[in-house]
N, C-alpha and C. Protein backbone atom coordinates (compact mmCIF):
# COMPACT_ATOMS: atom_id res chain seq x y z
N UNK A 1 125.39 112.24 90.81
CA UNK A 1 125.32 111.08 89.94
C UNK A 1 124.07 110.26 90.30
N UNK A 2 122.98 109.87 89.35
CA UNK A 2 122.02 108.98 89.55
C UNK A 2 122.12 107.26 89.77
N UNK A 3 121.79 106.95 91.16
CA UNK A 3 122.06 105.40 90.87
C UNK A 3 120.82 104.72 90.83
N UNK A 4 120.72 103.65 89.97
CA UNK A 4 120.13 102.88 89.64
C UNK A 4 119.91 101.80 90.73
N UNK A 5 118.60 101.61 91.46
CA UNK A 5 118.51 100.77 92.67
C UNK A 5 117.15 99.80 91.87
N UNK A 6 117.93 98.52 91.75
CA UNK A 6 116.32 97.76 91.09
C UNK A 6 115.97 96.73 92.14
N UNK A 7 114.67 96.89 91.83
CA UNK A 7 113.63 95.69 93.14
C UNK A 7 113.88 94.62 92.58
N UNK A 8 113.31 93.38 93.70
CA UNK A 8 113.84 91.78 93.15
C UNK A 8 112.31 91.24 92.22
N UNK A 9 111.53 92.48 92.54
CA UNK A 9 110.50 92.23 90.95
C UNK A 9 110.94 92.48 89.93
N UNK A 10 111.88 93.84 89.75
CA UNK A 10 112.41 94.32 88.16
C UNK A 10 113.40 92.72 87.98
N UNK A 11 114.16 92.45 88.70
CA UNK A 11 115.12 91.32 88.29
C UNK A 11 114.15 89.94 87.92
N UNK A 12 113.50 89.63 88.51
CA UNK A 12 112.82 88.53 88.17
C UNK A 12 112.56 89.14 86.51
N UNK A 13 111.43 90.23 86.41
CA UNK A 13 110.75 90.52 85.38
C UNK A 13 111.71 90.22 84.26
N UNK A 14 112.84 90.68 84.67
CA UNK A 14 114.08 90.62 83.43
C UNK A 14 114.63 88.91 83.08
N UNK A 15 114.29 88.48 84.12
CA UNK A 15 114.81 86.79 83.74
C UNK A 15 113.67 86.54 82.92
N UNK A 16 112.63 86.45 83.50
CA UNK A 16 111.18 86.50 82.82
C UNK A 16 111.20 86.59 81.19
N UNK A 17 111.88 87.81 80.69
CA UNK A 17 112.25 88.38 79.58
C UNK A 17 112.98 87.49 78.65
N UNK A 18 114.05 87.61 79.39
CA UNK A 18 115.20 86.36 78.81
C UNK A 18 114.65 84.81 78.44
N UNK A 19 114.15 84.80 78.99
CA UNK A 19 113.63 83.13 79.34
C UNK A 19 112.47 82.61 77.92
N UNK A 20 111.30 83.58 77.71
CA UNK A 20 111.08 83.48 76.93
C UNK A 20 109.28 84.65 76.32
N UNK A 21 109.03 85.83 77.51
CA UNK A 21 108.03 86.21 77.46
C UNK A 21 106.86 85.65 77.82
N UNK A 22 106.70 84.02 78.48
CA UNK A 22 105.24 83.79 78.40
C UNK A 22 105.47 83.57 80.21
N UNK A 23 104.70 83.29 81.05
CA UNK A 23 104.72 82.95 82.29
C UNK A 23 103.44 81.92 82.87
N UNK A 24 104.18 80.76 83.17
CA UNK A 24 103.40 79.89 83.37
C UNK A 24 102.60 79.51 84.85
N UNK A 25 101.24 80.06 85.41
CA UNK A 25 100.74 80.23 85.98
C UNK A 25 99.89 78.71 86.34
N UNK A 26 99.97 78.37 87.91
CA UNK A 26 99.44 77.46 88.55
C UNK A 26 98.09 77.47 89.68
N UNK A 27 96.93 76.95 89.14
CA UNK A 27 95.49 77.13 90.46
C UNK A 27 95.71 75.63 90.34
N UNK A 28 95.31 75.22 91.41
CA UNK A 28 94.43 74.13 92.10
C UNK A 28 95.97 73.19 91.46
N UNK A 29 95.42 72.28 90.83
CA UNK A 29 96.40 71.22 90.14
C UNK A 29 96.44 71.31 88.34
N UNK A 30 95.68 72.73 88.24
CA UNK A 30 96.08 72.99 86.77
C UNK A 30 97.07 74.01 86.63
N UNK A 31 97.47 74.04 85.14
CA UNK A 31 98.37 75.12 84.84
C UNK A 31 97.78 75.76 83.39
N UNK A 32 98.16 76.90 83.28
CA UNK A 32 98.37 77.51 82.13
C UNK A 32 99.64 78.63 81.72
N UNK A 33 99.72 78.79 80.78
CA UNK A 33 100.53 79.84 80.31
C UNK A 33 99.83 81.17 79.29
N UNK A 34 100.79 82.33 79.87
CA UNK A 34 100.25 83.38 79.57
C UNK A 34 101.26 84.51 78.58
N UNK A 35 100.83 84.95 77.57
CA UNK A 35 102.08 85.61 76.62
C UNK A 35 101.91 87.08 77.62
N UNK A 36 103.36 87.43 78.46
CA UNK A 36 103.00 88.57 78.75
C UNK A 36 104.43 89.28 78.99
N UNK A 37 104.26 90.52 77.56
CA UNK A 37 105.44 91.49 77.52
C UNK A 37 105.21 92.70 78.26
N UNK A 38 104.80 93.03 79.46
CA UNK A 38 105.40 94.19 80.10
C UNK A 38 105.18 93.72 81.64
N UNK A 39 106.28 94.41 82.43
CA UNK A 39 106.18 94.64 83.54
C UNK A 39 105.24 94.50 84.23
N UNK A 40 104.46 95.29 84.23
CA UNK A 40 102.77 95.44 84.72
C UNK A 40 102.03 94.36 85.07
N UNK A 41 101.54 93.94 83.45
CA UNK A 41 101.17 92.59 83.53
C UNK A 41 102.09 91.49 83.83
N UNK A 42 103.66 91.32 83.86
CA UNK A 42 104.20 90.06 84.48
C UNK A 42 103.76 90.47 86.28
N UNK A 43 103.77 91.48 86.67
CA UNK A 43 103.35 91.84 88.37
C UNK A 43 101.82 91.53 88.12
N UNK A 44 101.05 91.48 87.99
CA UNK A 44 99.58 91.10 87.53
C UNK A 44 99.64 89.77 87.75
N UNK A 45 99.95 88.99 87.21
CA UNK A 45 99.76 87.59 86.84
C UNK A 45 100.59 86.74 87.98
N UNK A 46 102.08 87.47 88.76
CA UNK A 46 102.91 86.96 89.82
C UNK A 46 101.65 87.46 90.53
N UNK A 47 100.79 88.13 90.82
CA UNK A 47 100.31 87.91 92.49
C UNK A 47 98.53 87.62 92.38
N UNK A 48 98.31 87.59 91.17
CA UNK A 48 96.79 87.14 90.48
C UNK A 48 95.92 87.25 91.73
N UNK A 49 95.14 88.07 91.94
CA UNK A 49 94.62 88.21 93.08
C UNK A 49 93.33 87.75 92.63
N UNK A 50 93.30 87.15 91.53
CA UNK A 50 91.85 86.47 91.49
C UNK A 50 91.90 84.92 91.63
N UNK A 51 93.02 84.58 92.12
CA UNK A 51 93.83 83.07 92.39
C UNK A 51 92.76 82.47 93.74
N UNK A 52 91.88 82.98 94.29
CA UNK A 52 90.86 82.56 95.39
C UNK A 52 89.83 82.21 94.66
N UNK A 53 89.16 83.00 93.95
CA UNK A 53 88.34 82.97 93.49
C UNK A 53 88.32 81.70 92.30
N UNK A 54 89.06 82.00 91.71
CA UNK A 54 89.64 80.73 90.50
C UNK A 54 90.02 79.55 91.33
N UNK A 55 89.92 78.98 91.53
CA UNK A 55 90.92 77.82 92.27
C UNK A 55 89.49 78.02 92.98
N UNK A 56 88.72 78.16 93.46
CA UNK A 56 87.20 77.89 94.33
C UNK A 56 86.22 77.66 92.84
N UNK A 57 86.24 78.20 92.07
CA UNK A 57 85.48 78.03 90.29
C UNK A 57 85.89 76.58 89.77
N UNK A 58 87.29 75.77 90.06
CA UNK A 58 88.12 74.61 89.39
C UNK A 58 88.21 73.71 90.66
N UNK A 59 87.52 73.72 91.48
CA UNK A 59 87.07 72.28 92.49
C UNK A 59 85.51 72.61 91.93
N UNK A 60 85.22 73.22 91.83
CA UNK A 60 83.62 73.30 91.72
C UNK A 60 83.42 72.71 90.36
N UNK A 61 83.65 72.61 89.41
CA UNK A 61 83.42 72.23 88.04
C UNK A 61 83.32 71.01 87.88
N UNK A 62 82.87 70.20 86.70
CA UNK A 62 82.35 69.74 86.35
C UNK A 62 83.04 68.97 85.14
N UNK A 63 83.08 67.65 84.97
CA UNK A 63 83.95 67.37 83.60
C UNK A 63 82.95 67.60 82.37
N UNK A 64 82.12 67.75 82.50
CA UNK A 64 80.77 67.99 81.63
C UNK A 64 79.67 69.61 81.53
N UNK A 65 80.57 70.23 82.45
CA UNK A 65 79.82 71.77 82.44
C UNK A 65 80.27 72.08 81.33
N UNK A 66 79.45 73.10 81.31
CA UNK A 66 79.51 74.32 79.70
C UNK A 66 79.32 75.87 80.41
N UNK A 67 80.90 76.06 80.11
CA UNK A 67 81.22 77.44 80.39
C UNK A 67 81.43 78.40 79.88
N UNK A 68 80.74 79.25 79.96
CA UNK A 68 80.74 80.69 79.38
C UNK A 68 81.43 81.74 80.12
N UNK A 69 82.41 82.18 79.21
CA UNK A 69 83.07 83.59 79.80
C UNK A 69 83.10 84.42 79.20
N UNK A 70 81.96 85.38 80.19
CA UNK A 70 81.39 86.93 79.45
C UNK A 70 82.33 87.93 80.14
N UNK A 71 83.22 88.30 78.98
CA UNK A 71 84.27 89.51 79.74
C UNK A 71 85.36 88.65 79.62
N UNK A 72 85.90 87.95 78.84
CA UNK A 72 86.72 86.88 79.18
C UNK A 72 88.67 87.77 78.97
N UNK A 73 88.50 88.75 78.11
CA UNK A 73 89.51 89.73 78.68
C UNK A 73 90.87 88.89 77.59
N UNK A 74 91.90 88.19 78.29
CA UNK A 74 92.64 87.62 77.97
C UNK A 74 92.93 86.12 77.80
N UNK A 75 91.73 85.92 78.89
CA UNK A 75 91.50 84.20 79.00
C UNK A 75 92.25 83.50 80.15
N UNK A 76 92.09 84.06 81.62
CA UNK A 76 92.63 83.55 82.09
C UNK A 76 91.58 82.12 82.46
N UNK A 77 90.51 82.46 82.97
CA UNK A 77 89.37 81.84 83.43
C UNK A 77 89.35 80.69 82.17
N UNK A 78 88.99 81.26 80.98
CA UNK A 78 88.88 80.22 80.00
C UNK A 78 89.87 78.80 79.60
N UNK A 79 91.21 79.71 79.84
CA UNK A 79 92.39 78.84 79.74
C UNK A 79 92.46 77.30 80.38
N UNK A 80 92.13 78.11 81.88
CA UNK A 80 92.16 77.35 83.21
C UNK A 80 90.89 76.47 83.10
N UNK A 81 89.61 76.58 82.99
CA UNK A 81 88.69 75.51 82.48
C UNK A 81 88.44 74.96 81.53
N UNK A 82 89.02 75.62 80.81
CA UNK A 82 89.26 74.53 79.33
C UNK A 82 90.63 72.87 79.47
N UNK A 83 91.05 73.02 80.52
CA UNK A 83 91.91 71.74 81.57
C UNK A 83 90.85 71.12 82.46
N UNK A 84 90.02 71.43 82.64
CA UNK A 84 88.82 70.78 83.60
C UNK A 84 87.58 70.42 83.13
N UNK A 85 86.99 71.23 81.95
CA UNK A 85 85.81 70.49 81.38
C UNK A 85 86.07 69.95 79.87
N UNK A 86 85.45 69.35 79.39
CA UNK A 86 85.23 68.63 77.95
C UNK A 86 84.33 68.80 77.06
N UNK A 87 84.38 69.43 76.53
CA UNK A 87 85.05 70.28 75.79
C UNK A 87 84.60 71.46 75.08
N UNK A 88 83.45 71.70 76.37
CA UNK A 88 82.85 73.31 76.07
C UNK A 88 83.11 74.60 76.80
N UNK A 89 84.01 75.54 76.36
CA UNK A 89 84.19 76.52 77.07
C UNK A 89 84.08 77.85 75.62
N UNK A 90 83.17 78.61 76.04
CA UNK A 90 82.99 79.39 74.61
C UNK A 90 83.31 81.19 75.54
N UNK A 91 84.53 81.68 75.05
CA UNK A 91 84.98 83.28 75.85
C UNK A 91 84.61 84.03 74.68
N UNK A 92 84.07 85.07 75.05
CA UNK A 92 82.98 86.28 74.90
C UNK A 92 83.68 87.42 74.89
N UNK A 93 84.33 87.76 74.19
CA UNK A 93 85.71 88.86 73.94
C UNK A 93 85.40 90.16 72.76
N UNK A 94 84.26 90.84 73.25
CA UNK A 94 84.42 92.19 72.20
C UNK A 94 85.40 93.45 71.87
N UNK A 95 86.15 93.69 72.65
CA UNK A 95 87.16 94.00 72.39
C UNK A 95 88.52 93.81 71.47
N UNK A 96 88.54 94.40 69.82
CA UNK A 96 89.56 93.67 69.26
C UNK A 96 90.74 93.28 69.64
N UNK A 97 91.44 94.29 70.36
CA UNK A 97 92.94 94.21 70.86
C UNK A 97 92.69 93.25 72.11
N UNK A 98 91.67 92.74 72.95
CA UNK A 98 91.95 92.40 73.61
C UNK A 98 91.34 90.83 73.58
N UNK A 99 90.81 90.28 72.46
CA UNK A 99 90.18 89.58 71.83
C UNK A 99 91.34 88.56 70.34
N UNK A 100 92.14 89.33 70.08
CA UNK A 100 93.59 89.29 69.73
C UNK A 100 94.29 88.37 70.81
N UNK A 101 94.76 89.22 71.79
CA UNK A 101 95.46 88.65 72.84
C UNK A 101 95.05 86.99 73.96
N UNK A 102 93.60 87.26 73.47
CA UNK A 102 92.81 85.83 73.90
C UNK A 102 93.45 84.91 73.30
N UNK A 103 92.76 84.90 71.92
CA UNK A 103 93.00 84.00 71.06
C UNK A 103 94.84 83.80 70.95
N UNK A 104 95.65 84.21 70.99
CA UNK A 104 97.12 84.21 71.26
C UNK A 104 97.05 82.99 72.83
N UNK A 105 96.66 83.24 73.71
CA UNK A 105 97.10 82.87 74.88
C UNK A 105 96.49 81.21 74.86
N UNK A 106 94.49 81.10 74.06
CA UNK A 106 93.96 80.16 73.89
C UNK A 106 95.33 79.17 73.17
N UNK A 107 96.06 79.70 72.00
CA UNK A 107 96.51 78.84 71.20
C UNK A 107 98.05 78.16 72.18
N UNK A 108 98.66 79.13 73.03
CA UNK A 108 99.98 78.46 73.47
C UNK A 108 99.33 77.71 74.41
N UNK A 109 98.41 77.50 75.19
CA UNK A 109 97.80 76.15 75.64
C UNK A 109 96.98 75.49 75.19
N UNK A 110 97.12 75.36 73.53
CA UNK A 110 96.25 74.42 73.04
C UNK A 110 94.69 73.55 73.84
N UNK A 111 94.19 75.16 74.00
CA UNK A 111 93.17 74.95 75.03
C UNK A 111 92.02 74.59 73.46
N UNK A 112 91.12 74.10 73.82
CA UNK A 112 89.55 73.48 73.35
C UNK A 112 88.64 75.23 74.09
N UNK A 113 88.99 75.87 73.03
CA UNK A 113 88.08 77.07 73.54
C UNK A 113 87.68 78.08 72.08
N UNK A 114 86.22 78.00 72.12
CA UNK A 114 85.53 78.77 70.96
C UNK A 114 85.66 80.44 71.65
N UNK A 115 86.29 81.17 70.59
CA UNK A 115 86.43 82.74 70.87
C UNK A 115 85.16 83.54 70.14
N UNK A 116 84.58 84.10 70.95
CA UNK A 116 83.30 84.97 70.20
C UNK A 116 83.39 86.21 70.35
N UNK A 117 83.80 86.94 69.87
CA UNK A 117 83.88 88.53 69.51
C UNK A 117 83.24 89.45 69.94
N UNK A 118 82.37 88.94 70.58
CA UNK A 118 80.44 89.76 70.53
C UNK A 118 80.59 90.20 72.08
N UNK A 119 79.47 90.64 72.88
CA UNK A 119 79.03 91.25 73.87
C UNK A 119 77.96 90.59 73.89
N UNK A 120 77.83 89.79 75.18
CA UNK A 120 76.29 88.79 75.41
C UNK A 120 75.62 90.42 76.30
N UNK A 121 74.37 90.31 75.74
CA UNK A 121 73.44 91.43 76.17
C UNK A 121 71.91 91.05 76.18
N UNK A 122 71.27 92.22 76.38
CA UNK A 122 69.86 92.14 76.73
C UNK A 122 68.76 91.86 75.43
N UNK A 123 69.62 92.56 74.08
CA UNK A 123 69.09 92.85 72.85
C UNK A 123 70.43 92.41 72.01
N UNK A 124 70.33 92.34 70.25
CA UNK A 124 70.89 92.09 69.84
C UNK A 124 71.42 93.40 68.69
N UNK A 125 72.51 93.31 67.85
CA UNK A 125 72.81 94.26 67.23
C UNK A 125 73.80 94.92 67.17
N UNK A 126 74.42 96.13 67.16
CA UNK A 126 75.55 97.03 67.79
C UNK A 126 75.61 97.73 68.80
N UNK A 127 76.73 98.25 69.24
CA UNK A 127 76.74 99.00 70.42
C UNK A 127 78.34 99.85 70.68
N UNK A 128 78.01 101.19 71.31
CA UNK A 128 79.33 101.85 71.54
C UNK A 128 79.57 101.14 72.25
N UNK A 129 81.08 100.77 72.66
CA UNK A 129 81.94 100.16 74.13
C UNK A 129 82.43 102.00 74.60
N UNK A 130 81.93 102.10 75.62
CA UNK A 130 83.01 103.01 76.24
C UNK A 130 84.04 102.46 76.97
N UNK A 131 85.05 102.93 76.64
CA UNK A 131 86.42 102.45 76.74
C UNK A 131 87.01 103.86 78.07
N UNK A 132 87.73 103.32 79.33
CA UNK A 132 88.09 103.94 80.04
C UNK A 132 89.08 105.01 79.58
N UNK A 133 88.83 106.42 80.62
CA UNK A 133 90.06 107.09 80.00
C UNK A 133 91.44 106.48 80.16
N UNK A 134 92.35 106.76 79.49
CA UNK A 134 93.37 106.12 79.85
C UNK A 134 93.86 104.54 78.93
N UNK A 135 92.63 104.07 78.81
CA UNK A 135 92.27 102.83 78.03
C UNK A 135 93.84 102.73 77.48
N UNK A 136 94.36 101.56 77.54
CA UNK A 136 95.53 101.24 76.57
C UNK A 136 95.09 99.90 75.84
N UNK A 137 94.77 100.08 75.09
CA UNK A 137 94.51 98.64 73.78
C UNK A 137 96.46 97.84 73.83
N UNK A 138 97.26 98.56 74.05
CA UNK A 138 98.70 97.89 73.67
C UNK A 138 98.77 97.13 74.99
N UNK A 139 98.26 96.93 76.25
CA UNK A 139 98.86 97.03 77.68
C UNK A 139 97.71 94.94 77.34
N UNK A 140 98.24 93.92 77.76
CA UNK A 140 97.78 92.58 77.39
C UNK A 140 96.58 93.32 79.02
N UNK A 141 95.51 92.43 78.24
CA UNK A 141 93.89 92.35 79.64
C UNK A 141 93.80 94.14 79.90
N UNK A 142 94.15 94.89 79.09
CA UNK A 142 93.80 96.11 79.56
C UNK A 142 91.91 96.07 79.87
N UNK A 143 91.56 96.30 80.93
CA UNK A 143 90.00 96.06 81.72
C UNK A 143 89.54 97.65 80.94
N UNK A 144 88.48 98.24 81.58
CA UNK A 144 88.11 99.21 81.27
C UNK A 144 87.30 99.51 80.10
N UNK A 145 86.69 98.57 79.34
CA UNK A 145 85.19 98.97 78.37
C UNK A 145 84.23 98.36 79.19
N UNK A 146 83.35 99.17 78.45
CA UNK A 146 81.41 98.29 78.93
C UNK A 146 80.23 99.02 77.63
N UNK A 147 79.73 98.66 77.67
CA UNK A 147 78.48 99.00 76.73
C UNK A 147 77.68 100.12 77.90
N UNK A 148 77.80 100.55 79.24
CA UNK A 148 77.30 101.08 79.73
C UNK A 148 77.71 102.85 79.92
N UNK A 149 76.88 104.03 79.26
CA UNK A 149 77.36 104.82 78.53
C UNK A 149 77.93 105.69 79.37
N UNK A 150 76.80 105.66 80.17
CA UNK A 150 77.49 106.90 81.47
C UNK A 150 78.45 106.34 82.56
N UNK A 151 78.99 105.31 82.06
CA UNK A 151 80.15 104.60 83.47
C UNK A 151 81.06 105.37 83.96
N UNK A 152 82.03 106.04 83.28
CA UNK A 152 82.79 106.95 83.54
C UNK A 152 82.49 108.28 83.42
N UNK A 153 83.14 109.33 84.75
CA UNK A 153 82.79 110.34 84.87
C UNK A 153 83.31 110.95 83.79
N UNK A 154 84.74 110.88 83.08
CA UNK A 154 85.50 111.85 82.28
C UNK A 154 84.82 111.67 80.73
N UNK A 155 84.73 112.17 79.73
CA UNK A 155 84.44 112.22 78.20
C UNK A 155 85.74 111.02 77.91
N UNK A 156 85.34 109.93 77.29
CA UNK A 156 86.28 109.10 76.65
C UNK A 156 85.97 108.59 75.75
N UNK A 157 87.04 107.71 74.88
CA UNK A 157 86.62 107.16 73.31
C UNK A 157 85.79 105.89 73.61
N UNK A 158 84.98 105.55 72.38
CA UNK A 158 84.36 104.52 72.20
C UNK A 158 84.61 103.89 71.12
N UNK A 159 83.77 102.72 71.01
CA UNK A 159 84.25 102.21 69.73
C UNK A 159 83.15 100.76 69.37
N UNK A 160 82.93 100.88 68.52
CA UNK A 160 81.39 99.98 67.75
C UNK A 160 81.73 98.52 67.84
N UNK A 161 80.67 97.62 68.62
CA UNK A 161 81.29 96.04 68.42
C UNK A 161 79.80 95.74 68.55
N UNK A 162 79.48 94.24 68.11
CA UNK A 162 78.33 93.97 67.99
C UNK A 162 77.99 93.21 69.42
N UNK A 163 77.00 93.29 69.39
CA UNK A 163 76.40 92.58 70.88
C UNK A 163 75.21 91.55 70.26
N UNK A 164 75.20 90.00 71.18
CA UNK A 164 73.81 89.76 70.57
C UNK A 164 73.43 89.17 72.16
N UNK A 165 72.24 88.84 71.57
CA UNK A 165 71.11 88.38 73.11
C UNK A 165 71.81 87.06 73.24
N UNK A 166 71.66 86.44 74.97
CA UNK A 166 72.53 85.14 74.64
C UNK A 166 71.24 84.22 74.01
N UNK A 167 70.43 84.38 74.39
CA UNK A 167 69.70 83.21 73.76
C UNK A 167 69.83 83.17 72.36
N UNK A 168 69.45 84.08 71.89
CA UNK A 168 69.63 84.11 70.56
C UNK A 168 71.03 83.21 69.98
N UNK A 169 71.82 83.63 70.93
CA UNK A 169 73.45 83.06 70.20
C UNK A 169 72.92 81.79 70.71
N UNK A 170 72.83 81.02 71.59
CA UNK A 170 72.35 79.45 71.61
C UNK A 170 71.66 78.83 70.93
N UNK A 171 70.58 79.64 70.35
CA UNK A 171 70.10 79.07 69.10
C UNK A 171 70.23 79.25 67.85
N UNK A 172 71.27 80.06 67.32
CA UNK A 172 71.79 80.54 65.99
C UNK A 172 72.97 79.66 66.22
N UNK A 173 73.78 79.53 67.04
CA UNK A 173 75.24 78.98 66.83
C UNK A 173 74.99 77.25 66.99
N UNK A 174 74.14 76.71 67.65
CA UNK A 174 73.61 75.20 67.70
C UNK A 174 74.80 75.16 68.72
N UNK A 175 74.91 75.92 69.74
CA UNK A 175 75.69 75.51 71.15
C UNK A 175 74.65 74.88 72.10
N UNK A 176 75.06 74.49 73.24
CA UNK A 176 74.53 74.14 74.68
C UNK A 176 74.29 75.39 74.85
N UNK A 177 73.54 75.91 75.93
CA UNK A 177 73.53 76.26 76.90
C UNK A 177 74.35 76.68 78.18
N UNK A 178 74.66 77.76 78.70
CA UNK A 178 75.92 77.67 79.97
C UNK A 178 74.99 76.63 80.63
N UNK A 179 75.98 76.29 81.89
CA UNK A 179 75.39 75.13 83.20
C UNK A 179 76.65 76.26 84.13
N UNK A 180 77.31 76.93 83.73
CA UNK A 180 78.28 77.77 84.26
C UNK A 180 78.70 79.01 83.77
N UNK A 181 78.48 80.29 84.46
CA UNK A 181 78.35 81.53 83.96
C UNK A 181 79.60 82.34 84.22
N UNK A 182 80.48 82.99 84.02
CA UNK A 182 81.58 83.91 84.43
C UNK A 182 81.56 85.19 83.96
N UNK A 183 81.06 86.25 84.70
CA UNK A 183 80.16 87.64 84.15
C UNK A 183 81.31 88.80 84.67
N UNK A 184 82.16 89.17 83.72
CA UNK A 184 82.72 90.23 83.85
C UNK A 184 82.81 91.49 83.13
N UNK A 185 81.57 92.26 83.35
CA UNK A 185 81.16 93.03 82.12
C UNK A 185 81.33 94.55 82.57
N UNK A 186 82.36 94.74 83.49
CA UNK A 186 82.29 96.14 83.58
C UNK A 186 80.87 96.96 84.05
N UNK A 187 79.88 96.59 84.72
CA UNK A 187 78.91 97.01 85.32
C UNK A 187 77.08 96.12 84.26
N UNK A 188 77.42 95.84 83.16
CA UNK A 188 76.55 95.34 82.52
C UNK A 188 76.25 93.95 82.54
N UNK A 189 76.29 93.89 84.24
CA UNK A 189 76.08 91.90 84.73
C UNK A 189 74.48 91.98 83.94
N UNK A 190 73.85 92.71 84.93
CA UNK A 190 72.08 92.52 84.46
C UNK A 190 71.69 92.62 82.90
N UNK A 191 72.28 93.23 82.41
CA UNK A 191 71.81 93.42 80.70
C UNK A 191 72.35 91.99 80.09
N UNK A 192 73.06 91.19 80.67
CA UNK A 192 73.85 89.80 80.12
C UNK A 192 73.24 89.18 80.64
N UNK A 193 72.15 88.69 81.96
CA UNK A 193 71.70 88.07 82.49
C UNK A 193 70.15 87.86 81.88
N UNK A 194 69.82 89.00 81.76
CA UNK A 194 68.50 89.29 81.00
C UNK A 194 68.45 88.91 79.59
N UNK A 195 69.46 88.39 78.91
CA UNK A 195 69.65 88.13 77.18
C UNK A 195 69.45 86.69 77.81
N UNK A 196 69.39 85.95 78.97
CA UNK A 196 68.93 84.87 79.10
C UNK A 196 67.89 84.56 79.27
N UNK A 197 66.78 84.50 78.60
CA UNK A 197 65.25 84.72 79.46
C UNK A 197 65.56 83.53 80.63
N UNK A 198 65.72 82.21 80.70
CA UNK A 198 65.58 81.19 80.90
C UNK A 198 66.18 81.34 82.29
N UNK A 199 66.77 82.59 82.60
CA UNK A 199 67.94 82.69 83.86
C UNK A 199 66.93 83.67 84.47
N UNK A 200 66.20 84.51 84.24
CA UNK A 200 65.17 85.47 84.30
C UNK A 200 63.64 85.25 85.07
């Protein structure tokens, strides 16, 4: 006969469930909340191992910085400084499914945050994303695209999103300028750094 032995993560996860799907996550003296239906990601977000790093980014800030988050994924970073600065935080989300899930998480904390679709890069235009094998678009912050072609060793899918230079987007969109950068591009820091001449 098979018995069923569950960890005091599966039980939490399941109150989690009940309660209402979102999980409300604490750095420094801010909070946010996060829509998150699976397992995975509720264990993701209980032990956020980027909780050092964040919480060292939110004493450092600024009530007046202008933050940019390149790679912004789901929005944790964005969420969380959009409670600390006023009222520029613009996340950089080319990925549809995962660009979806931003904008979802932006709205249950009625965060002050512009969502941009695009890929800040070196040049402007289109571009394949190679998307990791394995890639799950359904899984919330699934990581794993970059504009960088040969990243992965295995043959995997891609998929067309536009990229523009950042300068260019600072002066087409009539934004500021970052004063604060958050570069999570899957290996394409330098090609995002370089669309800045001014950082160059």
């Amino acid at each position: 006969m098979r018995r069923l032995y569950e960890t005091a993560w599966d039980v939490r996860y399941k109150q989690h469930r009940l309660r209402s799907g979102t999980y409300r996550v604490t750095a420094q003296e801010a909070q946010a909340a996060f829509a998150i239906p699976t397992r995975r990601e509720y264990l993701d977000f209980v032990k956020l191992p980027e909780r050092p790093i964040l919480e060292e980014l939110l004493s450092d800030l600024q009530p007046d910085d202008v933050f940019y988050d390149l790679g912004a994924n789901l929005g944790v970073y964005s969420c969380f400084v959009a409670s600390v600065v006023a009222p520029t935080v613009v996340a950089f989300e080319p990925h549809p499914a995962n660009a979806d899930k931003l904008a979802q998480n932006v709205a249950l904390n009625d965060a002050d945050v512009s969502i941009q679709r695009v890929a800040l890069a070196s040049s402007s235009g289109t571009a394949r994303m190679q998307l990791a094998p394995g890639f799950d678009a359904d899984v919330a912050g699934s990581a794993g695209h970059t504009l960088l072609t040969d990243y992965y060793d295995e043959a995997s899918e891609t998929i067309q999103v536009e990229k523009r230079r950042g300068d260019e987007f600072v002066a087409n969109e009539d934004v500021q300028p970052p004063t604060v950068l958050k570069i999570d591009t899957e290996g394409s820091e330098m090609e995002v750094l370089e669309g800045f001449e001014w950082l160059c």
